[in-house]
Protein backbone atom coordinates (compact mmCIF):
# COMPACT_ATOMS: atom_id res chain seq x y z
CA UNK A 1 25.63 -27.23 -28.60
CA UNK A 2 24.29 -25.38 -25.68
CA UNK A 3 26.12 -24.38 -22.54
CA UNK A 4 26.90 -26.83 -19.92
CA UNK A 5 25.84 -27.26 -16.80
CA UNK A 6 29.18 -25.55 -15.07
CA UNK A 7 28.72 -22.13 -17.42
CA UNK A 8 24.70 -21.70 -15.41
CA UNK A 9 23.07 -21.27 -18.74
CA UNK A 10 21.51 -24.51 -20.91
CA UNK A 11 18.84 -25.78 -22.53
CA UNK A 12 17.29 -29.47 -23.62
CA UNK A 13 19.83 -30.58 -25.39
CA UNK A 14 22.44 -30.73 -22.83
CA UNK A 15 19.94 -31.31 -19.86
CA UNK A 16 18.36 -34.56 -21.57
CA UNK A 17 14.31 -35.90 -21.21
CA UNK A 18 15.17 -37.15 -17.51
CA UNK A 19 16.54 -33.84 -16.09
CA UNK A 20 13.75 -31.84 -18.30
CA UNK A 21 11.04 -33.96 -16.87
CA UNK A 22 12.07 -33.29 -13.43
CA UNK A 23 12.66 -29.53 -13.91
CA UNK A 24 9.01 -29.58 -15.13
CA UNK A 25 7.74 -31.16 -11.72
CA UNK A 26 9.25 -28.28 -10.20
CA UNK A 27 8.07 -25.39 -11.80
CA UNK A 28 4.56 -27.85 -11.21
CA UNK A 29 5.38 -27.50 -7.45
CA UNK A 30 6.41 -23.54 -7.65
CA UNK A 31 2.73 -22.60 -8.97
CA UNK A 32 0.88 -25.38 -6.95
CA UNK A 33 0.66 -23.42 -3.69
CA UNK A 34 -0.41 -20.24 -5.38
CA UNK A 35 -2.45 -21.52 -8.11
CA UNK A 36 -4.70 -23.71 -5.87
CA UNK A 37 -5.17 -21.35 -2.89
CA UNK A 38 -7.10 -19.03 -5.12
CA UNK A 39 -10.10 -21.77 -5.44
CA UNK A 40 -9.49 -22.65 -2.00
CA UNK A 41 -10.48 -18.91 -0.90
CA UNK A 42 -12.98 -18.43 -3.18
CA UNK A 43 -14.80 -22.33 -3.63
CA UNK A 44 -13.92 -22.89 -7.42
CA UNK A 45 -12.85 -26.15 -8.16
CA UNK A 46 -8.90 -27.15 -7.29
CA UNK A 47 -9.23 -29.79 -10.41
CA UNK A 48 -10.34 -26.97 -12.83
CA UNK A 49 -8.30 -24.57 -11.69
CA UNK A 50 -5.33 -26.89 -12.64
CA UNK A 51 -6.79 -28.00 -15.43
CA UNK A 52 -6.69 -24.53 -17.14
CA UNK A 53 -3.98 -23.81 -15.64
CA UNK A 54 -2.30 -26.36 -17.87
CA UNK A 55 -4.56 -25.86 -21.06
CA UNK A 56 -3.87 -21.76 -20.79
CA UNK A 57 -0.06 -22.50 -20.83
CA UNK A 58 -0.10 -24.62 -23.56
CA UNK A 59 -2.24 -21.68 -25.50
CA UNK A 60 0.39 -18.93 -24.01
CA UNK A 61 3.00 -20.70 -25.49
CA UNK A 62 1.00 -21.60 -28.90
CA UNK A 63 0.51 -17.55 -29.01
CA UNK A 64 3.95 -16.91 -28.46
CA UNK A 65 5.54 -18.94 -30.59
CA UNK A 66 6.80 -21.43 -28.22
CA UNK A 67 9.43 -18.98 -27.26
CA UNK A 68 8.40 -17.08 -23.95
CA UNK A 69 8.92 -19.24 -20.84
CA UNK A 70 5.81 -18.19 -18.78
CA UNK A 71 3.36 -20.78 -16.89
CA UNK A 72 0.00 -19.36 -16.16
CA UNK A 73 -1.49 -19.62 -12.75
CA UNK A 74 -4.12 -18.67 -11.08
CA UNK A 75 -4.55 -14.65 -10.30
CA UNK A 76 -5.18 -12.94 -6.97
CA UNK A 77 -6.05 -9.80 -8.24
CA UNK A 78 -9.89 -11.01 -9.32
CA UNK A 79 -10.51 -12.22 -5.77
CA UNK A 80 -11.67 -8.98 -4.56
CA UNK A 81 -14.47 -9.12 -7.75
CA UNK A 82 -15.13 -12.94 -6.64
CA UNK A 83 -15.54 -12.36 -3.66
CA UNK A 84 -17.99 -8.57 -4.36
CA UNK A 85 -19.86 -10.82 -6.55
CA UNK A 86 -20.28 -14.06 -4.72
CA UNK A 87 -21.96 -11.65 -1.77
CA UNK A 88 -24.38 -9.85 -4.21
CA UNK A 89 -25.44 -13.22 -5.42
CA UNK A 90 -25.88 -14.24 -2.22
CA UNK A 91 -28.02 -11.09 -0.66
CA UNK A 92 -30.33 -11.65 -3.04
CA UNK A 93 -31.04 -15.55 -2.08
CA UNK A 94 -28.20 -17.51 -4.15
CA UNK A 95 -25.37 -20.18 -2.60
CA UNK A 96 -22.12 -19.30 -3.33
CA UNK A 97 -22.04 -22.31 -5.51
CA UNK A 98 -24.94 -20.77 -7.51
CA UNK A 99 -23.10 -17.05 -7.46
CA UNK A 100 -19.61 -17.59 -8.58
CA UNK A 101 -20.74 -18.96 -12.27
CA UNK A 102 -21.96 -14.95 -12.04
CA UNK A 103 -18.77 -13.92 -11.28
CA UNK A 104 -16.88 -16.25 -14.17
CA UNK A 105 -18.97 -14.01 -16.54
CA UNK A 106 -17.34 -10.65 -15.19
CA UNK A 107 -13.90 -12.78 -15.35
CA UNK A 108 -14.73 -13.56 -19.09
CA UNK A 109 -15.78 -9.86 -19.78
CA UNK A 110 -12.57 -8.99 -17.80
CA UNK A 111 -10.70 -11.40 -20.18
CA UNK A 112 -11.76 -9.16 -23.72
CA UNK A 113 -9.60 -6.20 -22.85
CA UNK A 114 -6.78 -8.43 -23.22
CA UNK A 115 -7.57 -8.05 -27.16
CA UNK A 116 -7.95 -4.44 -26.99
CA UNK A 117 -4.67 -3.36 -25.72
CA UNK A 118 -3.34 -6.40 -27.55
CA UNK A 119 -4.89 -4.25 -30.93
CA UNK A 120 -3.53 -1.21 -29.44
CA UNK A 121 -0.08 -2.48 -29.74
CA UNK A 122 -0.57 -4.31 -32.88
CA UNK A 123 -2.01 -0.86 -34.17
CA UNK A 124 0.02 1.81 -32.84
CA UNK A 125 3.24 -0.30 -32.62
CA UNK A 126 5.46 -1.09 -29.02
CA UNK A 127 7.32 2.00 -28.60
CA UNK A 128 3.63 4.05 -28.30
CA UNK A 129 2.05 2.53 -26.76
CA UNK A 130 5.16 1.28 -23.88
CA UNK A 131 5.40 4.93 -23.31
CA UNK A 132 2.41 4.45 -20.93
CA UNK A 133 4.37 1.69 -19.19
CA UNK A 134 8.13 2.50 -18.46
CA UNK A 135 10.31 0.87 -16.18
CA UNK A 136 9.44 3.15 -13.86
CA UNK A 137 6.06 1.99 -13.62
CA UNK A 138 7.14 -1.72 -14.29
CA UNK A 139 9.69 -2.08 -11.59
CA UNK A 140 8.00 -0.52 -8.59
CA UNK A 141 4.81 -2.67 -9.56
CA UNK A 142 6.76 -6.01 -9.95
CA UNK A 143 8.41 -5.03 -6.39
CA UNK A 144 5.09 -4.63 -5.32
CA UNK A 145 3.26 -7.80 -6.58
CA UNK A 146 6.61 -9.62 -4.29
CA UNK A 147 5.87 -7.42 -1.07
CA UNK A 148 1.99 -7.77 -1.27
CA UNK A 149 2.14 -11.54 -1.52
CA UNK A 150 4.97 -11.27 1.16
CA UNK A 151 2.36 -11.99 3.76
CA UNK A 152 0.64 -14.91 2.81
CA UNK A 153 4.78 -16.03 3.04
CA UNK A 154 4.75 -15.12 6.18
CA UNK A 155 1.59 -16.21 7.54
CA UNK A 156 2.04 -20.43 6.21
CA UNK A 157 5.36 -19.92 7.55
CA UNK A 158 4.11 -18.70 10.99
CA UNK A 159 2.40 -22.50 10.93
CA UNK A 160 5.54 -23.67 11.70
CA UNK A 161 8.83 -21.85 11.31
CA UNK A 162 10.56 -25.73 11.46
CA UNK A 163 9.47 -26.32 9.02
CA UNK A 164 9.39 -23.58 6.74
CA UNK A 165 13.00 -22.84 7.77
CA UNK A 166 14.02 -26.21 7.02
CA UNK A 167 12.42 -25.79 3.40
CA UNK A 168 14.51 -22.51 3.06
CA UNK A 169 17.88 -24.14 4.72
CA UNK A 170 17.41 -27.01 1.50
CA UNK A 171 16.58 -24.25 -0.90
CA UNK A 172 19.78 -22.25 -0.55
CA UNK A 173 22.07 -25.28 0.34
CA UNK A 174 21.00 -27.10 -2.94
CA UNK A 175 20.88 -23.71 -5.19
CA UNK A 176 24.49 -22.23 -3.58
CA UNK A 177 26.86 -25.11 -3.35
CA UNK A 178 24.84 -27.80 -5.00
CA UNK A 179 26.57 -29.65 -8.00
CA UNK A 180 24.73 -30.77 -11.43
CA UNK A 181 20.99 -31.56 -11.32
CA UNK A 182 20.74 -30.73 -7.41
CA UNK A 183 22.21 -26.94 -7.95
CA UNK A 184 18.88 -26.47 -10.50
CA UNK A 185 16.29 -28.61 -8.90
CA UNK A 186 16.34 -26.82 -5.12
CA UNK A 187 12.73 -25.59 -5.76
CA UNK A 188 11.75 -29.13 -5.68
CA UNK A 189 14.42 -30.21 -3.24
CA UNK A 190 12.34 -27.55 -0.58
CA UNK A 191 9.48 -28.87 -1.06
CA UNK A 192 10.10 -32.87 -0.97
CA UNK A 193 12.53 -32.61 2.15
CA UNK A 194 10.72 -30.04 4.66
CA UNK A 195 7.34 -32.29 3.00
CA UNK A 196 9.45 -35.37 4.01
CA UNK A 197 10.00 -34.86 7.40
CA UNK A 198 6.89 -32.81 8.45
CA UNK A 199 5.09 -36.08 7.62
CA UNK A 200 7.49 -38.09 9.72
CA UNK A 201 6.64 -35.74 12.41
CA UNK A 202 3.22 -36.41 11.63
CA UNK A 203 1.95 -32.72 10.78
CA UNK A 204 0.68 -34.00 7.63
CA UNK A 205 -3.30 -35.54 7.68
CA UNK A 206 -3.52 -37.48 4.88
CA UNK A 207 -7.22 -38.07 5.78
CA UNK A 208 -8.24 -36.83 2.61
CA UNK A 209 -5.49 -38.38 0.45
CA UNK A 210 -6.91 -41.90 1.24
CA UNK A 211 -10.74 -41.03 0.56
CA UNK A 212 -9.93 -39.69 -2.81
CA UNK A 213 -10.71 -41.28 -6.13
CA UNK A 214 -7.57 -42.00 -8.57
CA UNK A 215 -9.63 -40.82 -11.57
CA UNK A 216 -12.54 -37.84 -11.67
CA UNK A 217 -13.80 -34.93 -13.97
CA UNK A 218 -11.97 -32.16 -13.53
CA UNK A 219 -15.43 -30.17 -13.96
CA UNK A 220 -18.72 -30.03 -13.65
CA UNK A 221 -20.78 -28.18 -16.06
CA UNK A 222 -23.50 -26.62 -13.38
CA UNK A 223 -20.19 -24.70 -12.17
CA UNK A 224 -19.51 -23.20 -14.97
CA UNK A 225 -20.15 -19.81 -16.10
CA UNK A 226 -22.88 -21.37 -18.91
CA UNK A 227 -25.22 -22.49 -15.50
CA UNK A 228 -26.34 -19.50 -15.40
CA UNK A 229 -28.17 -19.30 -18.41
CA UNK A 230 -30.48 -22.00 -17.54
CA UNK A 231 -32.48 -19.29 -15.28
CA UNK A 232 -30.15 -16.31 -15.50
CA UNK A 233 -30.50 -13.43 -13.51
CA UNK A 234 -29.46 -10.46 -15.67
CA UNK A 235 -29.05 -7.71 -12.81
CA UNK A 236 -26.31 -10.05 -11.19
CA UNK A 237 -24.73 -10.56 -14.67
CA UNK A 238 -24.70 -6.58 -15.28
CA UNK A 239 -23.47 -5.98 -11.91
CA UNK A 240 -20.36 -8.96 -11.91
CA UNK A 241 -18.95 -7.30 -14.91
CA UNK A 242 -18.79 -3.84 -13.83
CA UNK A 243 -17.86 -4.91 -10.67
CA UNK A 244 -14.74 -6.91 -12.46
CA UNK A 245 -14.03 -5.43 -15.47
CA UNK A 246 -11.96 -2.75 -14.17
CA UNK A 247 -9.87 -4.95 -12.71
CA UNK A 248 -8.24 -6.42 -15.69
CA UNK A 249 -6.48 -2.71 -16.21
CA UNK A 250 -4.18 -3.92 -13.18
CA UNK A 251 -3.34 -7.09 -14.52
CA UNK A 252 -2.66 -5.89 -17.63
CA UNK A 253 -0.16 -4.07 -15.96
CA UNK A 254 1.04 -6.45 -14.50
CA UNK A 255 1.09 -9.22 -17.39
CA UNK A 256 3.57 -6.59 -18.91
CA UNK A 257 5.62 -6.15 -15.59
CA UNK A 258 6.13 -10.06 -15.65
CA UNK A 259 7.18 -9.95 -19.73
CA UNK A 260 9.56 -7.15 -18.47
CA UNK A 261 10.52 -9.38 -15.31
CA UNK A 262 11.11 -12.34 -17.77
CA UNK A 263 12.79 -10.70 -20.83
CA UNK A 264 15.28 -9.30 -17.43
CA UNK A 265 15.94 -13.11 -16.22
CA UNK A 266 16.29 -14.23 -19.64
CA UNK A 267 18.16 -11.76 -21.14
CA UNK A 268 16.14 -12.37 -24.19
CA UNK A 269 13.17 -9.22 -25.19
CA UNK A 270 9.72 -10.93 -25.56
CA UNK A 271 8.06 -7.58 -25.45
CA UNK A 272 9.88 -7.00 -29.14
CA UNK A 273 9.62 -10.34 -30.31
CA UNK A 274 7.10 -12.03 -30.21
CA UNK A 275 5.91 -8.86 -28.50
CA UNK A 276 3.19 -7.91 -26.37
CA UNK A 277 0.33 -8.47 -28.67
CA UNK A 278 1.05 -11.87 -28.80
CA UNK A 279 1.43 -12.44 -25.11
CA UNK A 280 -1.68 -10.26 -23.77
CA UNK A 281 -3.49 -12.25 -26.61
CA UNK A 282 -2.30 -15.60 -24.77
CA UNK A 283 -3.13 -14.60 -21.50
CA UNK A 284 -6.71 -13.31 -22.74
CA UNK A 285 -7.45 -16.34 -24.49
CA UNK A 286 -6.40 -18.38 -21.20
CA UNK A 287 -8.37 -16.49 -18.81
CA UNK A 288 -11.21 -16.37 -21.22
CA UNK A 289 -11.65 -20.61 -21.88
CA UNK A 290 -10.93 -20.67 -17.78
CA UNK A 291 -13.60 -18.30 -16.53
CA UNK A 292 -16.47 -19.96 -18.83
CA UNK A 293 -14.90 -23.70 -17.27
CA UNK A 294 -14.97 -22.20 -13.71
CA UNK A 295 -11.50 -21.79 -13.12
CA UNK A 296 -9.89 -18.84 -12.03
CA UNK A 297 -8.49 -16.06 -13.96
CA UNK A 298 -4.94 -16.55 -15.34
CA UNK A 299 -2.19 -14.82 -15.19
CA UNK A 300 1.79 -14.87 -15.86
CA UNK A 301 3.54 -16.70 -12.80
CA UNK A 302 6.32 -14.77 -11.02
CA UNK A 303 6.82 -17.88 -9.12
CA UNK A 304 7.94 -19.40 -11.99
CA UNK A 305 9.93 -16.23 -12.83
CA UNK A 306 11.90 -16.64 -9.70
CA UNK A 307 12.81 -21.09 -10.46
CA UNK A 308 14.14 -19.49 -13.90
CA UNK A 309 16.26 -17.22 -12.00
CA UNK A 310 17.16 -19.48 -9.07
CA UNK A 311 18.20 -22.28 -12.36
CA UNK A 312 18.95 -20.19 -15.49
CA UNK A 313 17.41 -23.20 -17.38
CA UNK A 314 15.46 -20.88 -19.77
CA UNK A 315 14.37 -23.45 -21.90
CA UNK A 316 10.11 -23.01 -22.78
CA UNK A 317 9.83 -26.50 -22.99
CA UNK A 318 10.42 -26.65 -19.20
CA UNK A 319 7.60 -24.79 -18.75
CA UNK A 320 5.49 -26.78 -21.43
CA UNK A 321 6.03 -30.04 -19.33
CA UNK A 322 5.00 -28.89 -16.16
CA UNK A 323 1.76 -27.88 -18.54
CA UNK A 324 1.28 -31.19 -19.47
CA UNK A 325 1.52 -32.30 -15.71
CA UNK A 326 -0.88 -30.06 -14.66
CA UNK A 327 -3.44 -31.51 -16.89
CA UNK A 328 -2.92 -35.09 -16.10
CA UNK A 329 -3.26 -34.48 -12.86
CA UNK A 330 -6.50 -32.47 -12.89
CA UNK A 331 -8.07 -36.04 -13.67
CA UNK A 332 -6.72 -37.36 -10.64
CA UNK A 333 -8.69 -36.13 -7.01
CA UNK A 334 -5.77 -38.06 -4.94
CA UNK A 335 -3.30 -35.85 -6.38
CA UNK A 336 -4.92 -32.93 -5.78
CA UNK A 337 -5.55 -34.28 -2.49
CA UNK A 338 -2.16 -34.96 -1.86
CA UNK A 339 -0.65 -31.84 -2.14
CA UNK A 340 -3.99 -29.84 -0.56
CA UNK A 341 -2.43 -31.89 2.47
CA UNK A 342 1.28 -30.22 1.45
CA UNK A 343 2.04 -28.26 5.13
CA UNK A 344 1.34 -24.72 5.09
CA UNK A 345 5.13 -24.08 6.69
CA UNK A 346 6.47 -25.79 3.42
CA UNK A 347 4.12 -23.46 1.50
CA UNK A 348 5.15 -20.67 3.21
CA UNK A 349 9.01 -21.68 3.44
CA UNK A 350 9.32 -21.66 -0.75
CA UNK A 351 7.20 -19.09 -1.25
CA UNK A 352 8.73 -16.34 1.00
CA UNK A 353 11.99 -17.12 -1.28
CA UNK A 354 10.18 -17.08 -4.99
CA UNK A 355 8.10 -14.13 -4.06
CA UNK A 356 11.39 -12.37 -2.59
CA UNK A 357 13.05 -13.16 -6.21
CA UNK A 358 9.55 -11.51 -8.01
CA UNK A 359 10.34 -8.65 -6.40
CA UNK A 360 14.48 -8.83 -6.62
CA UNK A 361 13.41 -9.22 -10.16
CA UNK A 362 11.28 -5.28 -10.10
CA UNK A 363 14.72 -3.78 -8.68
CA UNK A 364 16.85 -5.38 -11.32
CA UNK A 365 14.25 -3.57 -14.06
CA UNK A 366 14.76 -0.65 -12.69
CA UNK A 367 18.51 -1.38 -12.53
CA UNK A 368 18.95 -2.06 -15.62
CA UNK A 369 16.87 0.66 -17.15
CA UNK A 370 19.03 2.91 -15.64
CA UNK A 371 15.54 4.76 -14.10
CA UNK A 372 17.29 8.15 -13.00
CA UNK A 373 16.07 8.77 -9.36
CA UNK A 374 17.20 11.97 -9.22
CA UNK A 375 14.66 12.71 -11.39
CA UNK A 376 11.80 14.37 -8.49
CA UNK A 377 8.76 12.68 -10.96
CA UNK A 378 10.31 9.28 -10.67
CA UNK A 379 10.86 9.62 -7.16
CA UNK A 380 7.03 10.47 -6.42
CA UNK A 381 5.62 7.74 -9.40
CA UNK A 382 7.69 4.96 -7.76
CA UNK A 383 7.17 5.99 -3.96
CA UNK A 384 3.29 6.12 -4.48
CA UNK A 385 2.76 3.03 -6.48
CA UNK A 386 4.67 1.68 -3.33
CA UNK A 387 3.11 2.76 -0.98
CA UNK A 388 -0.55 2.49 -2.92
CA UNK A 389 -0.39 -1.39 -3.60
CA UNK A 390 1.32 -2.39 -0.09
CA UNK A 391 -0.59 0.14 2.13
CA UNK A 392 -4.22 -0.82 0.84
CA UNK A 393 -3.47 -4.58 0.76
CA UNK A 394 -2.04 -4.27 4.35
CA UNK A 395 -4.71 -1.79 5.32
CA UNK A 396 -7.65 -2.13 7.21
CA UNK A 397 -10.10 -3.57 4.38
CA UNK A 398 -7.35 -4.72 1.98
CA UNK A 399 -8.84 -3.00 -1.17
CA UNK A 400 -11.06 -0.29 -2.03
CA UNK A 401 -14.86 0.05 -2.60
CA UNK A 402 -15.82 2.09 -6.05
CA UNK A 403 -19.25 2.15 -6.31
CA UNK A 404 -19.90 -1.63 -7.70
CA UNK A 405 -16.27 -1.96 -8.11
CA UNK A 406 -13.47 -3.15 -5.47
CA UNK A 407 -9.93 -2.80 -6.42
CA UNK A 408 -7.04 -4.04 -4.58
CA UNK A 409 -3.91 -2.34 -3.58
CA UNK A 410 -1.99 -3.48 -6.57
CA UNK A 411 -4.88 -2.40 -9.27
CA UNK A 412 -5.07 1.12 -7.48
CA UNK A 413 -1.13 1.74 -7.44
CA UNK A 414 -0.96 0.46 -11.41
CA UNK A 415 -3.63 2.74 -12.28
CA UNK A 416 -2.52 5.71 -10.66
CA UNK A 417 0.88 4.89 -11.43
CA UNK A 418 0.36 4.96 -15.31
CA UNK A 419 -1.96 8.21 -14.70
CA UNK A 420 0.93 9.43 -13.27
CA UNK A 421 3.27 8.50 -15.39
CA UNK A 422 1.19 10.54 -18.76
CA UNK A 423 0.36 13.62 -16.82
CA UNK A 424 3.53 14.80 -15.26
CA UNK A 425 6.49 16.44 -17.19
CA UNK A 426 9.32 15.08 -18.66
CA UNK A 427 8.23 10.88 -19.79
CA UNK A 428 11.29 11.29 -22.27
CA UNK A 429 10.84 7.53 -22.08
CA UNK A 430 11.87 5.61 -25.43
CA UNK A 431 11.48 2.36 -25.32
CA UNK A 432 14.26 0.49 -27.75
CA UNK A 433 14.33 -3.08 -29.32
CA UNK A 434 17.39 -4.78 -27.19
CA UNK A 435 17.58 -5.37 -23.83
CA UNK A 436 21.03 -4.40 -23.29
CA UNK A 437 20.90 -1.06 -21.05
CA UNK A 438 24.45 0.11 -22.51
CA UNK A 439 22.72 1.50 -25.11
CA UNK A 440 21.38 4.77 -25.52
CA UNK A 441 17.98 3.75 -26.87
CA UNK A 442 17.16 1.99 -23.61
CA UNK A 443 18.01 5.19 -21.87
């Protein structure tokens, strides 16, 4: 039998269908905020982009043998290249409509070095090639990926504190002295109550909620990365994948930061088994059969990193449900409606906790690993990825231009952070097959 409810730790089999089902809806309402304000910002379709969302979790977890529990979500480190490419297109006499199936085709190129370092791995085995990517890499960059999304927190909050507060207040009430299903549900909880009452306040339109259909396509073909091939312009194709091609190095990165950040909550080592090939082959494939759809580029959730934390229900099937929901309701516009009409402040409110936990989670890895900060060459690797990803996103122009390519803070700190990392003296990093930091192999 599996733990009980009491000991923190269960699974299905003491939860039960009812209590699975409804921790489903919440890791569902963990990704929502992030995973649709990606095609908000850059005009791709919310319906797709949950859509794929669903379908690339259900590959993931096909990949990985049903055992790693990751949902993929849309990823904000491509909307510097949507947004370089989008422009081009539209210099040279193109709607943005017409130039983001352009910049699905540098997503999809993006999407096939997912396969190469999934080879290298496959090839060269875990422990060479994870000498390029040591906790002290890892950790600073999953602190970083909390801070830098620390200000989209901040700024739904600032919509109204109320109510963001109030979203908070439920969060920690339900998650510290809650009892049962409440103590492992406050993710949800958040979101319903501070929902609840800015609607009886009436800060919620729900204009668009009643002009919706119940039942629509979640896609429409000329929006999809195969339009452009009915009069393709091949200088704009060239151009969108150098310009976002490079950017797949930083989520690379940090795809294996979140295994790291998982295999930590879990206490369970995914990068061993089923091991990194398998997972950067999931994520690949995901972001791949998104891009050509028009849907954003996936990625491993650390919001849903931080609801395993805040629940220790570790169960993959958790995350398979919410899947499932995420797919039904791509066919439904009112839904989607519906929570586009979800308060900012309640946004804000559950997503300054979950991204505080994503980046709780890159201090535990370090923790854990036992990183030796004494060391002056972990001191100066950690302190400039740091200060790389959160001063550029927080910086004047939030990323930086490289001739067709702009990278954001978090790609520039990964890359010089695993530069760093193989160039200066003493990497005596060996990376070992358990998780358990007691032992000398992990050290």
């Amino acid at each position: 039998m599996g733990k009980t409810i009491s000991e923190g730790i269960y699974d299905a089999r003491t939860l039960g269908k009812g209590k699975m089902t409804v921790l489903g809806i919440q890791h569902l309402f963990a990704m929502f905020g992030a995973t649709v304000l990606v095609p908000v910002i850059t005009g791709l379709s919310v319906s797709a982009t949950l859509l794929f969302a669903g379908l690339g979790t259900l590959i993931f977890h096909v990949c990985t043998k049903f055992k790693v529990p990751a949902f993929l979500g849309s990823s904000f480190a491509f909307l510097g290249g949507y947004a370089a490419v989008t422009q081009m297109g539209m210099t040279q006499g193109l709607t943005l409509a017409e130039s983001l199936p352009y910049a699905c085709i540098g997503v999809f190129s993006a999407s096939l070095l997912y396969f190469v370092l999934a080879g290298l791995f496959a090839a060269f085995g875990v422990q060479k090639v994870m000498r390029f990517f040591p906790p002290i890499v890892t950790g600073p960059i999953i602190i970083a990926i909390g801070l830098t999304l620390s200000g989209s927190a901040i700024s739904n909050c600032s919509q109204n504190w109320w109510i963001a507060i109030l979203a908070i207040i439920i969060i920690i009430i339900a998650n510290i002295w809650g009892k049962g299903m409440i103590k492992i549900v406050p993710i949800l909880l958040g979101v319903l109550g501070s929902y609840i009452v800015a609607a009886c306040f009436g800060l919620v339109d729900f204009t668009s909620v009643k002009e919706a259909a119940w039942i629509g396509v979640p896609f429409k073909m000329q929006n999809t990365a195969f339009a452009v091939f009915k009069n393709p312009n091949w200088g704009l194709v060239v151009s969108a994948i150098i310009a976002i091609l490079p950017i797949s190095l930083a989520t690379m990165v940090e795809h294996i930061g979140d295994m790291c950040a998982i295999s930590s909550t879990t206490g369970k080592n995914y990068i061993e088994d089923p091991g990194l090939h398998r997972t950067l082959m999931g994520d690949g494939l995901a972001t791949a059969l998104a891009s050509l759809f028009g849907a954003p580029a996936n990625t491993t959730y650390g919001e849903n990193t931080g609801v395993l934390n805040i629940t220790k229900v570790f169960d993959p099937r958790v995350i398979r449900i919410a899947a499932v929901f995420a797919i039904i309701l791509s066919f439904c516009p009112k839904f989607s409606a519906l929570i586009g009409a979800m308060p900012g402040a309640t946004i804000g409110g559950v997503s300054l906790v979950l991204y505080g936990m994503i980046s709780a989670v890159g201090v535990r890895n370090v923790v854990e690993n036992q990183v030796d900060f004494t060391e002056s060459r972990n001191l100066l690797i950690a302190a400039i990825i740091l200060v790389l990803a959160i001063g550029i996103k927080y910086g004047a122009n939030d990323a930086i231009s490289i001739g067709f390519t702009t990278l954001s803070g978090l790609a520039v700190a990964a890359l010089v952070g695993i530069i760093l990392n193989a160039v200066l003296p003493g990497n005596d990093y060996n990376f070992g097959k358990s998780l358990d930091t007691n032992k000398p192999e992990n050290k």
